[in-house]
PDB file of N, CA and C in Angstrom:
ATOM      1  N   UNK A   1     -21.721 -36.153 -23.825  1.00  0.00           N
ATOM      2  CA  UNK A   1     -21.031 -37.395 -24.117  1.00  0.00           C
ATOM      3  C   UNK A   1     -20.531 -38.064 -22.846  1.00  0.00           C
ATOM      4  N   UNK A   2     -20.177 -37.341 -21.787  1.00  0.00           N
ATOM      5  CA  UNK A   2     -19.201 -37.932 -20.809  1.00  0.00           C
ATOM      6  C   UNK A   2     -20.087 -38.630 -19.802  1.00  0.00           C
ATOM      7  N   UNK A   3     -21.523 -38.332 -19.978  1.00  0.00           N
ATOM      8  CA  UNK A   3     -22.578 -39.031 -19.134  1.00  0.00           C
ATOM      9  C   UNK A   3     -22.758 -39.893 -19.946  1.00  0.00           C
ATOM     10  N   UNK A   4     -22.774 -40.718 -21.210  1.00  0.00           N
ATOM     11  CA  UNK A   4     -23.179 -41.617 -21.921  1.00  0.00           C
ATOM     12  C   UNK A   4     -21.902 -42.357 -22.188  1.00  0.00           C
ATOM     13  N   UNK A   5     -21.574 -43.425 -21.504  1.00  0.00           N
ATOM     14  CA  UNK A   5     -20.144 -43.904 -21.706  1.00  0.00           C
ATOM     15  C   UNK A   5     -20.404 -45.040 -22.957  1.00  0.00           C
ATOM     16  N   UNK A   6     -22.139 -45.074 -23.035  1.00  0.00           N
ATOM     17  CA  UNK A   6     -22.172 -46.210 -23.901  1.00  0.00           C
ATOM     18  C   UNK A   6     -21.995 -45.442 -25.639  1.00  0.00           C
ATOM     19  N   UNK A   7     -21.909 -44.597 -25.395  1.00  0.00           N
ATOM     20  CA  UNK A   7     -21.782 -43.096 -26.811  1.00  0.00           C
ATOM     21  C   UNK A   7     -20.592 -42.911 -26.873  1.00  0.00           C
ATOM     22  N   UNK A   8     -19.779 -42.610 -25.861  1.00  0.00           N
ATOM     23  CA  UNK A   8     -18.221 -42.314 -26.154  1.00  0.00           C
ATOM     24  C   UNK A   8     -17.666 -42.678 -24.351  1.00  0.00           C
ATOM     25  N   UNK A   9     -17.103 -43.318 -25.054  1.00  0.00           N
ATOM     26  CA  UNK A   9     -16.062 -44.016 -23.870  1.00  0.00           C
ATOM     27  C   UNK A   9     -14.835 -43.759 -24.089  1.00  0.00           C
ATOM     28  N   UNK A  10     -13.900 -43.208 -22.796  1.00  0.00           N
ATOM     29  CA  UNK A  10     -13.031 -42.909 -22.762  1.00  0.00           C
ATOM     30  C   UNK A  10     -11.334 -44.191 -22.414  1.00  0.00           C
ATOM     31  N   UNK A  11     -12.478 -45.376 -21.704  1.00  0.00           N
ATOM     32  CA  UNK A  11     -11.575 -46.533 -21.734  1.00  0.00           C
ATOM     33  C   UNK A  11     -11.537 -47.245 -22.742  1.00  0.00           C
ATOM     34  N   UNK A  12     -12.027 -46.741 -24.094  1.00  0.00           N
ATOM     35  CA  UNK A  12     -12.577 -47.139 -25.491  1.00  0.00           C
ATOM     36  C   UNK A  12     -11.525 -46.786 -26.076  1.00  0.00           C
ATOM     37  N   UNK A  13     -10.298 -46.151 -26.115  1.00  0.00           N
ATOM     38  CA  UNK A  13      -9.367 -45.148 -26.717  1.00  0.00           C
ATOM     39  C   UNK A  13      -9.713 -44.002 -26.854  1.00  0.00           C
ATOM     40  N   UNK A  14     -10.706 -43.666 -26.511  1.00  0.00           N
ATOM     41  CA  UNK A  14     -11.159 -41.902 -26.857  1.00  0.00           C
ATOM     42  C   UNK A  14     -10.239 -41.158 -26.266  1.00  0.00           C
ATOM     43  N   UNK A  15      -9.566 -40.745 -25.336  1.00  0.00           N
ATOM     44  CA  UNK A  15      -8.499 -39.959 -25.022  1.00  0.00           C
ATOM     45  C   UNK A  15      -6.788 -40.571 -25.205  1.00  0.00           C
ATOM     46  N   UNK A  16      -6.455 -41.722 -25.639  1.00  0.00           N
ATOM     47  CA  UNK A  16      -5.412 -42.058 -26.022  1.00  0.00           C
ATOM     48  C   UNK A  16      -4.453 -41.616 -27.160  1.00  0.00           C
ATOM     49  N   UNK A  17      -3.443 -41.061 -26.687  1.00  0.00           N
ATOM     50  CA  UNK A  17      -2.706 -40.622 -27.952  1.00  0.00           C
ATOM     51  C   UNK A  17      -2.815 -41.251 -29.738  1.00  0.00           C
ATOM     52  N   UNK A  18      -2.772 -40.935 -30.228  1.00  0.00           N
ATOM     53  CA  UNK A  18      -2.697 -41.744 -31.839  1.00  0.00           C
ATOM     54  C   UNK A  18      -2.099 -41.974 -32.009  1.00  0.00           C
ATOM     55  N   UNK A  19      -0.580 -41.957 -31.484  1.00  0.00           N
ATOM     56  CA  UNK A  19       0.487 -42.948 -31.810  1.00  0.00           C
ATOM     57  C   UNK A  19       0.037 -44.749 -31.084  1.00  0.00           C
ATOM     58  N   UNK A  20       0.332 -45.343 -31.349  1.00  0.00           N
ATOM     59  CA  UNK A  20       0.116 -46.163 -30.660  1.00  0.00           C
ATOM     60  C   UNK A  20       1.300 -46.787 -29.274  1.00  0.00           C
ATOM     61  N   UNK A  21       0.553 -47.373 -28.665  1.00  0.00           N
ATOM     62  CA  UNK A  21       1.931 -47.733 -27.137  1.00  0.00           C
ATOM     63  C   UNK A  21       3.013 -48.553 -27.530  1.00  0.00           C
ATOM     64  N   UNK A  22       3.878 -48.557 -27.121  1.00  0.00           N
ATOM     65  CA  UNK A  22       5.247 -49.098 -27.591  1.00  0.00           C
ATOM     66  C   UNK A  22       5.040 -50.436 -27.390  1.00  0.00           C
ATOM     67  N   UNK A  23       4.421 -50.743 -26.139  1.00  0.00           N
ATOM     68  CA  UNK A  23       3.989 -52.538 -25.672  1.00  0.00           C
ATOM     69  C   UNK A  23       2.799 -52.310 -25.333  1.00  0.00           C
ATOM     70  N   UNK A  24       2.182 -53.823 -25.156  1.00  0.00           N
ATOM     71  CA  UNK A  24       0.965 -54.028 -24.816  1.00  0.00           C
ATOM     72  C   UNK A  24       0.798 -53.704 -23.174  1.00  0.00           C
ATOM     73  N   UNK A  25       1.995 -53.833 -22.444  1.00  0.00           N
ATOM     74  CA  UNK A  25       1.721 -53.503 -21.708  1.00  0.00           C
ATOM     75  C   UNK A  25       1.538 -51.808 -21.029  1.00  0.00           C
ATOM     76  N   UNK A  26       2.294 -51.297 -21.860  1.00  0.00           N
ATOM     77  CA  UNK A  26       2.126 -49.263 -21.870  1.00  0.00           C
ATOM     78  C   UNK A  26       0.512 -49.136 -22.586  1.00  0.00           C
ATOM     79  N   UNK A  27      -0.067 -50.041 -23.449  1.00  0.00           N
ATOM     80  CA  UNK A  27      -1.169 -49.998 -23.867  1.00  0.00           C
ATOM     81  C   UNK A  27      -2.585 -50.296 -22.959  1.00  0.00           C
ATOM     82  N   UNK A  28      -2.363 -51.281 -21.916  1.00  0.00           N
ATOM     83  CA  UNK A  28      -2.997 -51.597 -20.922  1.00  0.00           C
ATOM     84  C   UNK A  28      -2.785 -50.260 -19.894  1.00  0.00           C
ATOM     85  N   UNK A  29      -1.911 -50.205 -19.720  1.00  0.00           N
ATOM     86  CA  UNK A  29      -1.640 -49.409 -18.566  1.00  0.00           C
ATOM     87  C   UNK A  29      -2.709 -47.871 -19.116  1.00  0.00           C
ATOM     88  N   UNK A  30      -2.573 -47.292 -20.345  1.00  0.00           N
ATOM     89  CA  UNK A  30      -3.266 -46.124 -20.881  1.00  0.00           C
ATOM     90  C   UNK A  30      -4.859 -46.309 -20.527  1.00  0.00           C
ATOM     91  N   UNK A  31      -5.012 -47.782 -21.026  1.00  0.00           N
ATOM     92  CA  UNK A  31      -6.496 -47.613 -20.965  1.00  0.00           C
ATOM     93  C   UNK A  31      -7.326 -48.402 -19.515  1.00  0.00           C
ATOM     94  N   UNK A  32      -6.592 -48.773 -18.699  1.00  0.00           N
ATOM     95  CA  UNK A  32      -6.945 -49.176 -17.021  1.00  0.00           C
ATOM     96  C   UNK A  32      -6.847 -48.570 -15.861  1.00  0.00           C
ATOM     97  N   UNK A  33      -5.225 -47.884 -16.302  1.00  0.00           N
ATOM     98  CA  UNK A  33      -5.093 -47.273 -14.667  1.00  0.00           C
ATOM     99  C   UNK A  33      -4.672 -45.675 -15.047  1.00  0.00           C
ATOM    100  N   UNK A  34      -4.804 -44.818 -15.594  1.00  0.00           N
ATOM    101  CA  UNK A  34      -5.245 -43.489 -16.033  1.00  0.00           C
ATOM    102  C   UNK A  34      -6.778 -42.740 -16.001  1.00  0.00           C
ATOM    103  N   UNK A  35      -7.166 -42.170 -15.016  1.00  0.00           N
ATOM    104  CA  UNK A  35      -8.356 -41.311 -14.748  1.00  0.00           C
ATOM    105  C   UNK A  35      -8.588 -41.053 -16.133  1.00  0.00           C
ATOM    106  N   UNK A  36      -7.784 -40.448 -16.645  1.00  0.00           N
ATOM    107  CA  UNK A  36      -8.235 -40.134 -17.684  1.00  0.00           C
ATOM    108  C   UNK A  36      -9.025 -40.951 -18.814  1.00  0.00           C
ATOM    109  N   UNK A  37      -8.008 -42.141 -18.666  1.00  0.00           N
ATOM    110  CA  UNK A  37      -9.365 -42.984 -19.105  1.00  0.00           C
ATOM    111  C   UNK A  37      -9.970 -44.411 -18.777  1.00  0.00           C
ATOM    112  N   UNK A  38     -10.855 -43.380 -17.377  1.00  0.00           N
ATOM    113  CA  UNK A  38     -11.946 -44.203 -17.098  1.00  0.00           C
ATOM    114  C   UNK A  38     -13.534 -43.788 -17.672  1.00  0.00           C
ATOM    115  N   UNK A  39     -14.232 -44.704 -17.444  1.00  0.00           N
ATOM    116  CA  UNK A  39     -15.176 -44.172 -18.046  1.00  0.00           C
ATOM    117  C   UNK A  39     -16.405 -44.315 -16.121  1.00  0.00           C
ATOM    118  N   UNK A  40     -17.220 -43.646 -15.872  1.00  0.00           N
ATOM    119  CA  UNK A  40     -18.179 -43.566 -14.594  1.00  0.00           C
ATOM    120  C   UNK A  40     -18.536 -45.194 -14.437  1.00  0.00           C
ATOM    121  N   UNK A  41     -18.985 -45.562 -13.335  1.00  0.00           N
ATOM    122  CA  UNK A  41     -18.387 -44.834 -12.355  1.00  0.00           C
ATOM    123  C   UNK A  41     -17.226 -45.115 -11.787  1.00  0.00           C
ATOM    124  N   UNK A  42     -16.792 -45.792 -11.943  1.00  0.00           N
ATOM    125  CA  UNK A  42     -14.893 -45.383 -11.258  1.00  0.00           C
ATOM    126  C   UNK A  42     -14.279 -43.946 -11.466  1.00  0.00           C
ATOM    127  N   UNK A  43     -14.332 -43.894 -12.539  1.00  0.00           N
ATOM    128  CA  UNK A  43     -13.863 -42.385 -12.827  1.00  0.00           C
ATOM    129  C   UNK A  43     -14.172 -41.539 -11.465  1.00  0.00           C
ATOM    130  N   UNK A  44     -15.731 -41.698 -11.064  1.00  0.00           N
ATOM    131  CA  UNK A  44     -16.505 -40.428 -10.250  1.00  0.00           C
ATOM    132  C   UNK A  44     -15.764 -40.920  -8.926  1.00  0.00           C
ATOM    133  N   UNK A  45     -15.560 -42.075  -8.513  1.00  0.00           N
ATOM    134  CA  UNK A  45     -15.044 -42.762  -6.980  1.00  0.00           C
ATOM    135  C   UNK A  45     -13.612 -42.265  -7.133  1.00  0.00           C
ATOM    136  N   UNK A  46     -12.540 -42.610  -8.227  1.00  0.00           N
ATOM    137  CA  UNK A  46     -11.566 -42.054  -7.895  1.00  0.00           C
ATOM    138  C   UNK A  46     -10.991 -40.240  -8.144  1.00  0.00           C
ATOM    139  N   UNK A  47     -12.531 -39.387  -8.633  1.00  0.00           N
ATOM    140  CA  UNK A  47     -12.183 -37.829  -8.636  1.00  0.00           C
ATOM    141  C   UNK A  47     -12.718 -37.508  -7.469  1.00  0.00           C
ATOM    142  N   UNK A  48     -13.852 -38.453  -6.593  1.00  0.00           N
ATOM    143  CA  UNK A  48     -14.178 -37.621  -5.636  1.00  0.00           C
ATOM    144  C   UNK A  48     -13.057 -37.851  -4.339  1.00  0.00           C
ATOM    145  N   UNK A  49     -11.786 -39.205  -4.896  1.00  0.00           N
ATOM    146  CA  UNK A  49     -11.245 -39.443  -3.603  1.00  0.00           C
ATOM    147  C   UNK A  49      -9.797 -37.822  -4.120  1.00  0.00           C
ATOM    148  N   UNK A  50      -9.506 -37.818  -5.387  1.00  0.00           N
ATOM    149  CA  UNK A  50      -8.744 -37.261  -5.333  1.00  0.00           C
ATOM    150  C   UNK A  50      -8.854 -35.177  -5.468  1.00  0.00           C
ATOM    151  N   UNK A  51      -9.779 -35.177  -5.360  1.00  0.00           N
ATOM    152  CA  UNK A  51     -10.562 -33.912  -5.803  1.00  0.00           C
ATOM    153  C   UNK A  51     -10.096 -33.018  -4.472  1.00  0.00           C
ATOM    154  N   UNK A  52      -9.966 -33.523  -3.566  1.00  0.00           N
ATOM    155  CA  UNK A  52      -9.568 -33.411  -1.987  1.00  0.00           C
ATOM    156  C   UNK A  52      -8.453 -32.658  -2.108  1.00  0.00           C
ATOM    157  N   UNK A  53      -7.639 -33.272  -2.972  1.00  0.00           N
ATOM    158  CA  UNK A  53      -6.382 -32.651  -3.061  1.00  0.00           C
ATOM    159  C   UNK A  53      -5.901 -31.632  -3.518  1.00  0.00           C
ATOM    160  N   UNK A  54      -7.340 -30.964  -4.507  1.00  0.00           N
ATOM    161  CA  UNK A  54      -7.416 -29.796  -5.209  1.00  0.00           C
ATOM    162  C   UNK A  54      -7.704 -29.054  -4.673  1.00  0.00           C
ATOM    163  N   UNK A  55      -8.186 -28.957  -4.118  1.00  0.00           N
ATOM    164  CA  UNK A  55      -9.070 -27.406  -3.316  1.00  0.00           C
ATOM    165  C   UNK A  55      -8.352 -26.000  -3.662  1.00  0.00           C
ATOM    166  N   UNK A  56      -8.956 -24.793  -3.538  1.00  0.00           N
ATOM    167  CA  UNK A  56      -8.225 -23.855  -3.338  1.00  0.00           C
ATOM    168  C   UNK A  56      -7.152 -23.951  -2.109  1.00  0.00           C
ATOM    169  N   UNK A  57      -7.534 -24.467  -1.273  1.00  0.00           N
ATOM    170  CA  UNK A  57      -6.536 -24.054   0.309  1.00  0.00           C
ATOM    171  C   UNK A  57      -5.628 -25.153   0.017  1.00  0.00           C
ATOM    172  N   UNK A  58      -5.750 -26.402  -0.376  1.00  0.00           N
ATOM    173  CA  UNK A  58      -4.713 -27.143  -0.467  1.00  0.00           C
ATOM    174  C   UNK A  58      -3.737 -26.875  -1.835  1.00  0.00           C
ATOM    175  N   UNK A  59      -3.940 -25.936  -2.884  1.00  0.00           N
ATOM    176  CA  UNK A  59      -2.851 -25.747  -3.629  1.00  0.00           C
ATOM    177  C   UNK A  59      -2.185 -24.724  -3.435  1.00  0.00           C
ATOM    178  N   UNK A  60      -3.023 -23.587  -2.382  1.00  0.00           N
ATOM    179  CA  UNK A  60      -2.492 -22.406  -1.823  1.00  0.00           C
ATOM    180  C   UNK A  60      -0.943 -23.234  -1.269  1.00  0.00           C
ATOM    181  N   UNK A  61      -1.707 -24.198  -0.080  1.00  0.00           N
ATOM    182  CA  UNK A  61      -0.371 -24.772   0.725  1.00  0.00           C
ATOM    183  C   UNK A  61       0.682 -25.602  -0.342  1.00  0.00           C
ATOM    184  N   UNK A  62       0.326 -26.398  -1.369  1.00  0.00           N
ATOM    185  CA  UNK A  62       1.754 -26.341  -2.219  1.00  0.00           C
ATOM    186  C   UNK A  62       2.371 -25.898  -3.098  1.00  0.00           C
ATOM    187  N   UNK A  63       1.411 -24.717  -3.400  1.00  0.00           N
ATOM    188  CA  UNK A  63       2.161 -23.275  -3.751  1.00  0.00           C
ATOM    189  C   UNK A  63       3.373 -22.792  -2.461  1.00  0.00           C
ATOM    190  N   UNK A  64       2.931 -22.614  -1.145  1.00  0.00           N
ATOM    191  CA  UNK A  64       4.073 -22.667  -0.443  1.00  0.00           C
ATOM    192  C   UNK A  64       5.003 -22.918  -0.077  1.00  0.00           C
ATOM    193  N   UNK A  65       4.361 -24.745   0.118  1.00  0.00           N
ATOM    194  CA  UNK A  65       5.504 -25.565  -0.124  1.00  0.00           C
ATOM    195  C   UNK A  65       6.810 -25.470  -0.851  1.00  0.00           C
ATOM    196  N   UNK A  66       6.156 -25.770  -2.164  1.00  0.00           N
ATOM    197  CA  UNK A  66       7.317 -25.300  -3.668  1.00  0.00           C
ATOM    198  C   UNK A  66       7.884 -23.924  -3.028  1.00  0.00           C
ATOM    199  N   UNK A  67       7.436 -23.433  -3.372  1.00  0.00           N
ATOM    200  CA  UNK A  67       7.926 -22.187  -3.333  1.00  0.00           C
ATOM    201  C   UNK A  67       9.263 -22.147  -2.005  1.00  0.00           C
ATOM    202  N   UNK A  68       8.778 -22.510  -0.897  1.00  0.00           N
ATOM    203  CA  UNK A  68       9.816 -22.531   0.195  1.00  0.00           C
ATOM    204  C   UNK A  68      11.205 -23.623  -0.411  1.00  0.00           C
ATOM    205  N   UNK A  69      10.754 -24.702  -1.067  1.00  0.00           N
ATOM    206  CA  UNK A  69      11.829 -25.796  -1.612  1.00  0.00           C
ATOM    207  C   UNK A  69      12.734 -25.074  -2.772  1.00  0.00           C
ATOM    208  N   UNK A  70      12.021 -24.045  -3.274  1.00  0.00           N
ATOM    209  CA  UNK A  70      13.084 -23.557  -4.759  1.00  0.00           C
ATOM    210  C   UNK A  70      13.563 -22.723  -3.992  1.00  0.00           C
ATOM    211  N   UNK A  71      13.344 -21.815  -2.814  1.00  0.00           N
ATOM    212  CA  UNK A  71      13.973 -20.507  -2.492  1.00  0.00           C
ATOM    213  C   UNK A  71      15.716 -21.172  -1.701  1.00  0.00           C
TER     214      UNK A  71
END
């Protein structure tokens, strides 16, 4: 499905809560500026910019981080 955005699209409401947004504008905001729901390719431009940030070695280091801030 997630390769066929024209089958199920996620800026379609497909991942949006079922309650509905309190305003149109919390409603915009769900379905424009949330990864979650974009549908490719933006989606792929903004996981490959943020994907960086995941790595094993970079959550090692804010595992440390934290960890040094709660101690």
């Amino acid at each position: 499905m997630n390769r066929h955005p024209e089958v199920f699209s996620s800026n379609k409401g497909g991942t949006q809560m079922q309650e509905p947004a309190e305003n149109d504008e919390m409603d915009q905001f769900q379905r424009d500026a949330l990864m979650l729901s974009m549908d490719p390719p933006k989606h792929t431009r903004y996981r490959r910019i943020v994907s960086r940030g995941f790595t094993p070695r970079m959550i090692n280091l804010l595992e440390d981080y934290l960890q040094n801030r709660t101690d």
